[in-house]
Protein backbone atom coordinates (compact mmCIF):
# COMPACT_ATOMS: atom_id res chain seq x y z
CA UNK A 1 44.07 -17.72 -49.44
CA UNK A 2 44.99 -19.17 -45.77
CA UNK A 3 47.25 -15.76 -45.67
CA UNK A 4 44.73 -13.05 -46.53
CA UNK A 5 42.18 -15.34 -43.88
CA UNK A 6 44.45 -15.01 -41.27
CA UNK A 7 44.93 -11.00 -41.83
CA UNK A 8 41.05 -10.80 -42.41
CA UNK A 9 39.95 -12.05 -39.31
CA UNK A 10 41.93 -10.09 -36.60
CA UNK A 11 40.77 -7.11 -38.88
CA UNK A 12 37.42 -8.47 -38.24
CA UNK A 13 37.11 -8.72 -35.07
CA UNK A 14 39.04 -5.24 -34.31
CA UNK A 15 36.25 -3.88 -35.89
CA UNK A 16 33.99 -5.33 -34.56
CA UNK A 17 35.29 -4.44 -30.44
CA UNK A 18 35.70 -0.97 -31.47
CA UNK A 19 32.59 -0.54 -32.80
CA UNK A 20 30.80 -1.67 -29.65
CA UNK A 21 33.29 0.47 -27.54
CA UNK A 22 31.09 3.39 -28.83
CA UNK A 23 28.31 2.79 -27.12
CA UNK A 24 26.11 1.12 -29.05
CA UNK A 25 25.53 -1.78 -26.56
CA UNK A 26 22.22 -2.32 -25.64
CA UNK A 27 21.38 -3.45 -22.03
CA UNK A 28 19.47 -6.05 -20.60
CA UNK A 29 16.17 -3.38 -19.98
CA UNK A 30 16.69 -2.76 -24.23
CA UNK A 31 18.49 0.87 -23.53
CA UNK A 32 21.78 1.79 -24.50
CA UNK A 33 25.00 0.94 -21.75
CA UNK A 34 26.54 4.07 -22.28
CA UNK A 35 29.46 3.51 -18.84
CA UNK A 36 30.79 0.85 -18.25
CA UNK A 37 33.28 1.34 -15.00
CA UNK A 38 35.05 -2.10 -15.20
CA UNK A 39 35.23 -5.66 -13.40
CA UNK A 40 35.07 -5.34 -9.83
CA UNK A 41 33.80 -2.10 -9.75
CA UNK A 42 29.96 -3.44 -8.71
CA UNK A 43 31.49 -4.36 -5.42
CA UNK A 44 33.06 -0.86 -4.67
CA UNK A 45 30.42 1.17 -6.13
CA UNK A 46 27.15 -0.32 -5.83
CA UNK A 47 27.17 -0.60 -9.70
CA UNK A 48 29.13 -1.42 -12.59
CA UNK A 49 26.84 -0.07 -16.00
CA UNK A 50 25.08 2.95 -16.60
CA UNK A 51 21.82 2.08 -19.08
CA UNK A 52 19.96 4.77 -20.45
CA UNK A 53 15.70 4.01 -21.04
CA UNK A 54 14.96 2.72 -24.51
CA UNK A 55 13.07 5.65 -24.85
CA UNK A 56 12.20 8.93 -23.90
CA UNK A 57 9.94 7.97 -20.61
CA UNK A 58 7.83 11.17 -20.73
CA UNK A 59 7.75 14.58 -22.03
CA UNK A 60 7.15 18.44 -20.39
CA UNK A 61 5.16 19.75 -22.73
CA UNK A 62 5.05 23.81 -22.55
CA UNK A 63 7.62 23.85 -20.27
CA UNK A 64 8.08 27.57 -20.15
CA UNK A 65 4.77 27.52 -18.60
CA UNK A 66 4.96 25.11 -15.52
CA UNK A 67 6.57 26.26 -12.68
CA UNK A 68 8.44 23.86 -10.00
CA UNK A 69 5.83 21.78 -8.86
CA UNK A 70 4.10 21.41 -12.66
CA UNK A 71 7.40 20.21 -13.76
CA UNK A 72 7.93 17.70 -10.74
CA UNK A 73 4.43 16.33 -10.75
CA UNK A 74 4.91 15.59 -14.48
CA UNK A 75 8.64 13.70 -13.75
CA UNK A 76 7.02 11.85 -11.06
CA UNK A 77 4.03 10.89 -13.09
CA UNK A 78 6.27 9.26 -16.01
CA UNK A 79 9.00 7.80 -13.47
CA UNK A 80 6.16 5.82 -11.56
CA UNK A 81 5.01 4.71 -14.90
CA UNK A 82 7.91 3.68 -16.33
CA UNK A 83 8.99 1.77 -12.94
CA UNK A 84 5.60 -0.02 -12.70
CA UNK A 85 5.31 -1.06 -16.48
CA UNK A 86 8.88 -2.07 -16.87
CA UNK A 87 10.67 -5.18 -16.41
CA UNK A 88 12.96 -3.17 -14.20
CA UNK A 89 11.91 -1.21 -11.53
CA UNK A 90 15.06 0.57 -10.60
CA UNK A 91 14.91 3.72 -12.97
CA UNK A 92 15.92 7.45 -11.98
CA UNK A 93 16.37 10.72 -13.17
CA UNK A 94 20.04 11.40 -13.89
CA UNK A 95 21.80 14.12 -12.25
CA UNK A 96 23.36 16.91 -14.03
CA UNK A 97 26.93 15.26 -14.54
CA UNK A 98 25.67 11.63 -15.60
CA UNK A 99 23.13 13.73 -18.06
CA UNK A 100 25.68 15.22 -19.92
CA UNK A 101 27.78 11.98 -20.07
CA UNK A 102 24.94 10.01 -21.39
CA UNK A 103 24.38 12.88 -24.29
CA UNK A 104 27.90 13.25 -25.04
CA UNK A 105 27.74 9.07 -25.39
CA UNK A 106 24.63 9.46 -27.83
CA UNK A 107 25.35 13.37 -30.27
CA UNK A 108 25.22 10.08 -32.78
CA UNK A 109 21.55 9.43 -31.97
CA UNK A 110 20.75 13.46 -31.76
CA UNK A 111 21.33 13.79 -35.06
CA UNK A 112 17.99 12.13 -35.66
CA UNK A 113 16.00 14.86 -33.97
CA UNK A 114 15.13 18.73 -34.63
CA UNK A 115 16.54 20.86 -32.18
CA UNK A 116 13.97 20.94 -29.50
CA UNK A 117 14.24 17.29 -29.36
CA UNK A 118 17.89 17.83 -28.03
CA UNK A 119 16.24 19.19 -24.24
CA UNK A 120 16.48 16.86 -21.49
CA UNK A 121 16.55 17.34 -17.50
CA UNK A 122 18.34 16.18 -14.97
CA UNK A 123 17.13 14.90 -11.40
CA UNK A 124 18.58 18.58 -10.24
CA UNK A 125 15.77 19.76 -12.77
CA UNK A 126 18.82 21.42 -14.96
CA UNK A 127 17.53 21.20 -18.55
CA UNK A 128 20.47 20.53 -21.04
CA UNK A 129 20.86 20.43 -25.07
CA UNK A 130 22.74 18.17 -26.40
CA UNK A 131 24.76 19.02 -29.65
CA UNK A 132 26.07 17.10 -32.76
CA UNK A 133 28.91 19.84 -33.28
CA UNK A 134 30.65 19.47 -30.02
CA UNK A 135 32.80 17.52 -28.57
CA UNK A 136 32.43 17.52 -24.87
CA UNK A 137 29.34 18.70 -23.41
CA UNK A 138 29.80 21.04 -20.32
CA UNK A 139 27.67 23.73 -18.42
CA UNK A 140 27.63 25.79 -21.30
CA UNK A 141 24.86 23.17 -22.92
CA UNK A 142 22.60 24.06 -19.71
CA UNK A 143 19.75 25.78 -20.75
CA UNK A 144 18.47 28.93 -18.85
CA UNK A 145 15.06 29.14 -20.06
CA UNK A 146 14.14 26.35 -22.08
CA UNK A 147 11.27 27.05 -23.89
CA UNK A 148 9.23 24.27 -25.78
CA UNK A 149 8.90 20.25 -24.49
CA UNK A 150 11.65 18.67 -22.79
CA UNK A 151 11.81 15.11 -22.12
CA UNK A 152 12.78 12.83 -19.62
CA UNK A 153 15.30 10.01 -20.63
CA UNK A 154 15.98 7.61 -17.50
CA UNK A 155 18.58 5.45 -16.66
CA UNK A 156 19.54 3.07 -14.48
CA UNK A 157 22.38 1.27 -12.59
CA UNK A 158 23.42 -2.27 -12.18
């Protein structure tokens, strides 16, 4: 009995560090960590996680329809809302690089969605899909014309 203990619980707890080595660590604003760049790192970079919003913070509806200033008037509109009504005020659009990291981190949580679900922009107003089939998500995932809603998934650093 003491044996199959003592084999049980580092099995346990291996487990139990890989499984929140995924990503599925949720941050002190209730969104998923989804980098975390190591001790020390806050003091060389400004920041140490990356924390994506708990949820999507607002949505282009029709965006085939807006042009540039439609589309930034309705990212400004949900950013000042989500950094007045939040705990945390420190929210911002992620730029095209960080976008695809945090959807590569989450193709777990996409598979939840239809397909137009998958469309999210990035501060450089690059809309990008995010797919359950691959494996790394490059510029290839950039939408051209996107046509339907996209939606706007914050994040921020600390």
């Amino acid at each position: 009995m003491k044996k199959t203990l003592f084999i049980l619980i580092p099995v346990i707890i291996l487990f139990c560090a890989c499984a929140l080595e995924v990503g599925n660590i949720v941050g002190p604003a209730g969104g998923y960590i989804f980098l975390d760049r190591g001790k020390g790192s806050y003091d060389t970079l400004g920041y140490r996680y990356l924390e994506c919003s708990p949820i999507n913070a607002g949505i282009i509806e029709n965006f085939e329809t807006k042009n540039s200033f439609q589309i930034q008037e309705d990212i400004n509109k949900a950013m000042t809302k989500l950094n007045s009504e939040s705990k945390f005020n420190n929210w911002e659009l992620p730029d095209n690089e960080t976008l695809r990291m945090m959807l590569q981190s989450f193709r777990w949580e996409l598979t939840r969605f239809g397909e137009k679900r998958y469309q999210y922009i990035s501060s450089e107003l690059d809309v990008y899909r995010g797919t359950t089939e691959n494996t790394i998500l490059s510029e290839q995932d950039k939408i051209a014309y996107p046509v339907g809603n996209v939606y706007i998934r914050p994040i921020r650093k600390f």
